[in-house]
N, C-alpha and C. Protein backbone atom coordinates (compact mmCIF):
# COMPACT_ATOMS: atom_id res chain seq x y z
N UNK A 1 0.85 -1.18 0.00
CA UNK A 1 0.00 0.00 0.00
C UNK A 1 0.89 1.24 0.00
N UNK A 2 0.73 2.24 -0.70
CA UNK A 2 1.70 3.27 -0.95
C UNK A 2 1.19 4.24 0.21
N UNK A 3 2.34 5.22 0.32
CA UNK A 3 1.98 5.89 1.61
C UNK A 3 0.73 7.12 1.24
N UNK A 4 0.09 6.70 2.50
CA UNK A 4 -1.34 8.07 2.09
C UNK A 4 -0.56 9.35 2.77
N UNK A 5 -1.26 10.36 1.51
CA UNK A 5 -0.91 11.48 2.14
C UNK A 5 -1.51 12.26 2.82
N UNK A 6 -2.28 11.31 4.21
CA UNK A 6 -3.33 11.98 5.20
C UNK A 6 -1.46 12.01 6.29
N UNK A 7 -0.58 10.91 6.22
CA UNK A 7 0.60 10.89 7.05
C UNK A 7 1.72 11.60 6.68
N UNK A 8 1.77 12.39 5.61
CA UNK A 8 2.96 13.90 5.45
C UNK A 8 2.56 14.95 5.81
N UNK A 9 2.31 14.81 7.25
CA UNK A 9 1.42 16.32 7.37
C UNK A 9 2.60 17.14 7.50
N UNK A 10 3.94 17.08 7.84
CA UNK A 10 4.95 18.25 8.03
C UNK A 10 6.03 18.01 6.51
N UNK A 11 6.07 19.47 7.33
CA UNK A 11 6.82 19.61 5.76
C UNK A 11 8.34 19.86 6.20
N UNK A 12 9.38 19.70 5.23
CA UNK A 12 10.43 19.60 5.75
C UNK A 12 11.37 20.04 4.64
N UNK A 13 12.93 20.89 4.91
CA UNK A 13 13.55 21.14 4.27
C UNK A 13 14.73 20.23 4.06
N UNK A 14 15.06 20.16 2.73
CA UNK A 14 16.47 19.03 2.72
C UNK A 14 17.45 19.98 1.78
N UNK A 15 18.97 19.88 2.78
CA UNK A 15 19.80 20.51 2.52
C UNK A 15 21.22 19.78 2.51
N UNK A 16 21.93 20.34 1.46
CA UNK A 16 23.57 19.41 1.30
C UNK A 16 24.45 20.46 1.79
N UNK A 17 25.51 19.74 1.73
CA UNK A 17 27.10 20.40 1.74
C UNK A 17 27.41 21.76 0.12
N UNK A 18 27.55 22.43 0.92
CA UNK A 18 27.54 23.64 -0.31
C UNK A 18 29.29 23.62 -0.95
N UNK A 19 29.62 23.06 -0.61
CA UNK A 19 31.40 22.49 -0.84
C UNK A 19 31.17 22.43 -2.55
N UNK A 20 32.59 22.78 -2.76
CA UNK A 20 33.52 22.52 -4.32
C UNK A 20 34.41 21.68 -4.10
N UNK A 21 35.39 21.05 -5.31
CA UNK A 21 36.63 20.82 -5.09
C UNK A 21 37.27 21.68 -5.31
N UNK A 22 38.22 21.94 -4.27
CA UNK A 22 39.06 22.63 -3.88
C UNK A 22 40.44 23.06 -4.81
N UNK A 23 40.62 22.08 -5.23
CA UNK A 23 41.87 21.75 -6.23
C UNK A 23 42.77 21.14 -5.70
N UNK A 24 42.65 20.75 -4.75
CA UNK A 24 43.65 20.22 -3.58
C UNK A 24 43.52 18.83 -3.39
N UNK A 25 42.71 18.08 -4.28
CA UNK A 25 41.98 16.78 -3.33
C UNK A 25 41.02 17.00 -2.70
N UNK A 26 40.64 18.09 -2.14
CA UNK A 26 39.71 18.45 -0.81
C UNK A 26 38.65 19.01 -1.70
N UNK A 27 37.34 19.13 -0.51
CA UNK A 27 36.57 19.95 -1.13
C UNK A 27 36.17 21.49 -0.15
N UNK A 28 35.55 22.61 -0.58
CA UNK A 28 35.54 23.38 0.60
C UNK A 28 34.34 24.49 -0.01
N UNK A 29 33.90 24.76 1.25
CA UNK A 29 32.89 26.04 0.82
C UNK A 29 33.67 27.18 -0.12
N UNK A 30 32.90 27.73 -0.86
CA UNK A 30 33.62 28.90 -1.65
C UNK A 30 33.67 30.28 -0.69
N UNK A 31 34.62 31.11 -0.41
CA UNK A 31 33.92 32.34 0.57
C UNK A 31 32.58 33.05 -0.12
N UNK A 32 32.13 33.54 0.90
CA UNK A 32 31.04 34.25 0.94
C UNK A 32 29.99 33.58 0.92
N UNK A 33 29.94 32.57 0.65
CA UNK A 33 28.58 31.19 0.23
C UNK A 33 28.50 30.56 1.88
N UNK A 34 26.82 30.35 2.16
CA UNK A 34 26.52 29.48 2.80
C UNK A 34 27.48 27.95 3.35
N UNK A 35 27.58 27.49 4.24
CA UNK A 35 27.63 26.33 4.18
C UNK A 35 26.87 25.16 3.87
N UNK A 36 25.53 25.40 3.48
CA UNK A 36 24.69 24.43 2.98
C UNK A 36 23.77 25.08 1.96
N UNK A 37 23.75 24.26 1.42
CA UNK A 37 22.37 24.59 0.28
C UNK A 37 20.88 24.32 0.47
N UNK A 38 20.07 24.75 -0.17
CA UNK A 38 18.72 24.19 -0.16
C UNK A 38 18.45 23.23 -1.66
N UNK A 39 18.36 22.04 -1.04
CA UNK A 39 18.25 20.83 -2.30
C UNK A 39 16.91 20.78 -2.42
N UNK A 40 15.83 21.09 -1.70
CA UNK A 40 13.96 21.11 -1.57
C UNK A 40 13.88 21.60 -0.45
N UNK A 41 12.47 22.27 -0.38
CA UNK A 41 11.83 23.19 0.67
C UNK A 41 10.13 22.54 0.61
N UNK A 42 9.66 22.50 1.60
CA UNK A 42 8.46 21.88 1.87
C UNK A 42 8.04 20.46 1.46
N UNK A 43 8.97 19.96 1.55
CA UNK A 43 8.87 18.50 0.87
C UNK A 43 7.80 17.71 2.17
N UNK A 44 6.80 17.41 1.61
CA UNK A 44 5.91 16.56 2.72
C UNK A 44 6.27 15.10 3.22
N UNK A 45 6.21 15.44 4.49
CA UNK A 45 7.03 14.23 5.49
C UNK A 45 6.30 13.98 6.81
N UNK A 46 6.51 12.75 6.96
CA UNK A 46 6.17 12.31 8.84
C UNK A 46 7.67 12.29 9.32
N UNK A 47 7.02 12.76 10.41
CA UNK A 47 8.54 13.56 11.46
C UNK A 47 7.58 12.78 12.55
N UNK A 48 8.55 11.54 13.39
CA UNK A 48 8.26 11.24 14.88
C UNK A 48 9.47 11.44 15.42
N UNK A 49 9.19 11.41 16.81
CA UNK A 49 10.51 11.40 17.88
C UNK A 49 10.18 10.43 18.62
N UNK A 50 11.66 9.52 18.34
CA UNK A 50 11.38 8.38 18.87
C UNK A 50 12.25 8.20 20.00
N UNK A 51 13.51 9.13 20.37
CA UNK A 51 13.64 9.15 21.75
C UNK A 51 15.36 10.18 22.40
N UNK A 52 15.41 10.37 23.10
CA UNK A 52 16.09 11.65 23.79
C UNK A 52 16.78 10.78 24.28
N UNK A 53 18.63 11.34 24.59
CA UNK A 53 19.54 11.14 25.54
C UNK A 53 20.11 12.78 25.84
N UNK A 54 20.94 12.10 26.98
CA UNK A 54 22.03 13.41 27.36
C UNK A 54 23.44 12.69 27.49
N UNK A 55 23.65 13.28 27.16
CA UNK A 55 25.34 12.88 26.96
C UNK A 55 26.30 13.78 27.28
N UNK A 56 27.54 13.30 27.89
CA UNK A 56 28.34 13.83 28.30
C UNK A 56 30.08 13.53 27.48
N UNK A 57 30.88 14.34 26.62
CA UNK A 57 31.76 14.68 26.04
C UNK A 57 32.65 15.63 25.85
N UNK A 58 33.54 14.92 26.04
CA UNK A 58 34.74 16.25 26.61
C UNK A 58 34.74 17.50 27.22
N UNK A 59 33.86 17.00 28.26
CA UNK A 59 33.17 17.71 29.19
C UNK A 59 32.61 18.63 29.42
N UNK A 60 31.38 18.50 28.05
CA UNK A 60 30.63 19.21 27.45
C UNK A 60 29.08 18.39 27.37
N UNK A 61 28.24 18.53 28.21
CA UNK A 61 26.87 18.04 28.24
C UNK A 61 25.94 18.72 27.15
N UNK A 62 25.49 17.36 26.38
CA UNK A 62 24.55 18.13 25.37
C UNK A 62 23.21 16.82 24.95
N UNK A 63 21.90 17.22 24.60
CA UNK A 63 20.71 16.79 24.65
C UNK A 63 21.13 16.24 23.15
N UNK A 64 20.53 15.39 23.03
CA UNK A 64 20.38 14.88 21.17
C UNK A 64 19.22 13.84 21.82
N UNK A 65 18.19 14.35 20.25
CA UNK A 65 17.30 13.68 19.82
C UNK A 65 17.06 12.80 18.93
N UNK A 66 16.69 11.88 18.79
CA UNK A 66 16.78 10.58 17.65
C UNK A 66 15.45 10.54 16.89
N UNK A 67 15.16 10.90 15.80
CA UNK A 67 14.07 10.91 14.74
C UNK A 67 13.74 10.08 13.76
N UNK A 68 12.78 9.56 13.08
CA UNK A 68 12.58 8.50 12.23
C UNK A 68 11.50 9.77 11.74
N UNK A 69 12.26 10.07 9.98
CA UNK A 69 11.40 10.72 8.90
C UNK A 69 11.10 10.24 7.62
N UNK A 70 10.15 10.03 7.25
CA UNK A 70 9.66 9.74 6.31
C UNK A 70 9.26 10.63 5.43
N UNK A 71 9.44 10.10 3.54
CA UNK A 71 9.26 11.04 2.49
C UNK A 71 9.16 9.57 1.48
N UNK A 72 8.71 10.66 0.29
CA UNK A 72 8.59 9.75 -0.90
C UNK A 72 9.37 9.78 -1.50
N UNK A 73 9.45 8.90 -2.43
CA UNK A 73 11.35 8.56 -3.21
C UNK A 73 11.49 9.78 -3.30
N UNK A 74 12.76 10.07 -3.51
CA UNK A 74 13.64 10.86 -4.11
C UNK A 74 15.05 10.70 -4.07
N UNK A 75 15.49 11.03 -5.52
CA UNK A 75 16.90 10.56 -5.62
C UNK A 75 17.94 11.02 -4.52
N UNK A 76 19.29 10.76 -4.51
CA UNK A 76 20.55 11.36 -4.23
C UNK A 76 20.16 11.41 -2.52
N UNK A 77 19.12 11.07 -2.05
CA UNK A 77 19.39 11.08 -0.90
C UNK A 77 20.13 10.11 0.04
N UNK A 78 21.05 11.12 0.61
CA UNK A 78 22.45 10.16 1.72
C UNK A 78 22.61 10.41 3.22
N UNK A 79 23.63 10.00 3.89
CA UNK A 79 23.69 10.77 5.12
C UNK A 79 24.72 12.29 5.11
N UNK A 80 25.18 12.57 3.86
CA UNK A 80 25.86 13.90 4.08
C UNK A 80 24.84 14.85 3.54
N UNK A 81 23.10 14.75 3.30
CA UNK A 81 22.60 15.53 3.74
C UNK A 81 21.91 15.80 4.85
N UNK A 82 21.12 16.81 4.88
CA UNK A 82 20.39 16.99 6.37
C UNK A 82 18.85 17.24 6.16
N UNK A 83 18.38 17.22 6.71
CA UNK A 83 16.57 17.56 7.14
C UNK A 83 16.55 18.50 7.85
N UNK A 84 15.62 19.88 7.72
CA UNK A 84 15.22 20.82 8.80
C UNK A 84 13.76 20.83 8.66
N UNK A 85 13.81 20.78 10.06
CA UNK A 85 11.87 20.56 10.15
C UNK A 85 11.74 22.18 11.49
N UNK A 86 11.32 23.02 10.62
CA UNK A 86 10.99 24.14 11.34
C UNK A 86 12.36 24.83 11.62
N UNK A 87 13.14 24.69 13.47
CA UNK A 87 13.62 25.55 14.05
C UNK A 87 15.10 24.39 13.83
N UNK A 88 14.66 22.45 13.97
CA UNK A 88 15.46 21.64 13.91
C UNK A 88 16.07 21.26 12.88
N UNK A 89 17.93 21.42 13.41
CA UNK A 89 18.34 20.93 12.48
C UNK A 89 18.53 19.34 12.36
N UNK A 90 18.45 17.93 11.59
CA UNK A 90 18.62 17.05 12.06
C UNK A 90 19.12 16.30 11.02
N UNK A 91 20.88 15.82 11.30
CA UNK A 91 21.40 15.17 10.67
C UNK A 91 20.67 13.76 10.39
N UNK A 92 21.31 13.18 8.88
CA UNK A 92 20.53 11.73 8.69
C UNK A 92 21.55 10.80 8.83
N UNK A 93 21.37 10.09 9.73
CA UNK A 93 22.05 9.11 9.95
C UNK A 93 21.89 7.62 9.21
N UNK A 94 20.61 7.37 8.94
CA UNK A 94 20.18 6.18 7.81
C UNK A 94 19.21 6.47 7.07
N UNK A 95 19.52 5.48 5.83
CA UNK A 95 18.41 5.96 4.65
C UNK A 95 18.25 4.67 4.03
N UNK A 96 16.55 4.76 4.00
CA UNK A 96 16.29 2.71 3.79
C UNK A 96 14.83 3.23 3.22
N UNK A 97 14.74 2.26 1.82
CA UNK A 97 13.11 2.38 1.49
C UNK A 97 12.71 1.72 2.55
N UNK A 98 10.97 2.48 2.37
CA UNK A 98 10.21 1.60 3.13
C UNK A 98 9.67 0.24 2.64
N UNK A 99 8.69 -0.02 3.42
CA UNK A 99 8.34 -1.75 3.11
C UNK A 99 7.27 -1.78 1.63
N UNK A 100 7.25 -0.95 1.09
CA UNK A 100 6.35 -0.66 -0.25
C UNK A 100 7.09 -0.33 -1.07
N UNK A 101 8.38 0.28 -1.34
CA UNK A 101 9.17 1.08 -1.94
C UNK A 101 8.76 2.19 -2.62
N UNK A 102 7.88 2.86 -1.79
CA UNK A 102 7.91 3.97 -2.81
C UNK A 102 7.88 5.34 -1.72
N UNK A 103 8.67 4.85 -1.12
CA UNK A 103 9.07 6.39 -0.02
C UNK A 103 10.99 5.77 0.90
N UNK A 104 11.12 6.88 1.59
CA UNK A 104 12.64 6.54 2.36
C UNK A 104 12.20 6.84 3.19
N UNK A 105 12.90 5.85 4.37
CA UNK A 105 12.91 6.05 5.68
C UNK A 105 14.17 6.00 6.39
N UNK A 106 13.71 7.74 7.08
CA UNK A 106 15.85 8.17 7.75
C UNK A 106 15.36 8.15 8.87
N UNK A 107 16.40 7.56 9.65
CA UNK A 107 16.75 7.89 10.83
C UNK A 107 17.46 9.52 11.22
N UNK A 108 17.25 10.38 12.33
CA UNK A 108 18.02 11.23 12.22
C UNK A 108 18.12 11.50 13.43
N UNK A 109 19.17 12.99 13.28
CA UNK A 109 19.49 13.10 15.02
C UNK A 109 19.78 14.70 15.24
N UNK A 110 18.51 15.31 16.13
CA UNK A 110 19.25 16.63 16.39
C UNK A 110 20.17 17.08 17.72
N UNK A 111 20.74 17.80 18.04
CA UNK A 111 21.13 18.24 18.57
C UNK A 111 22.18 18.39 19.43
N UNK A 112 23.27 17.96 20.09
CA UNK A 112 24.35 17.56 20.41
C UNK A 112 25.41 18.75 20.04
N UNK A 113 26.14 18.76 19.68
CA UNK A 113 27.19 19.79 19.05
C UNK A 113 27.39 19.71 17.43
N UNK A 114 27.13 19.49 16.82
CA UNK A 114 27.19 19.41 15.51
C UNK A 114 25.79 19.47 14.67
């Protein structure tokens, strides 16, 4: 059954690495440019939160949240992009069709230091 769209009620932005190659081997933002781009804006998605830690690192305490988002195919999506849903930024940590194939399902994670 393909996903109904009574369950994308949020909408969500997906953004990459705004990087070149460098000429170096490397790649790097150009000056004056963003560090990220906008790859889509309002793309309709289910956003749950599926659960909170606190963590402690180099002795620096910080909250991160763990998210499971859902969308309909779309290409090129990896974990060196990101999802912003509103105010959150939230890295993707996995990217797996769903059990129909005709949407992705990421895992993601806000908040922590990065």
């Amino acid at each position: 059954m393909p996903i109904a769209a009574g369950r994308l009620r949020q909408r969500v932005r997906i953004e990459e690495p705004n990087a070149v190659d460098n000429g170096n081997g490397g790649r790097a933002v150009p000056a004056g440019l963003p560090k990220r781009r906008i790859v889509a804006d309002r793309v309709p998605a289910e956003v749950i939160s599926l659960r909170g830690t606190v963590a402690t690192e180099h002795l620096v305490t910080a909250a991160k949240q763990l998210w499971r988002v859902t969308i309909r195919n779309r290409p090129g999506m990896t974990i060196q992009r990101r999802i912003v849903w509103g105010t959150i930024d939230m890295q993707i940590k996995s990217v797996a069709p769903n059990e129909t194939g005709d949407g992705l399902v990421m895992t993601c994670e806000s908040g922590g230091r990065g």
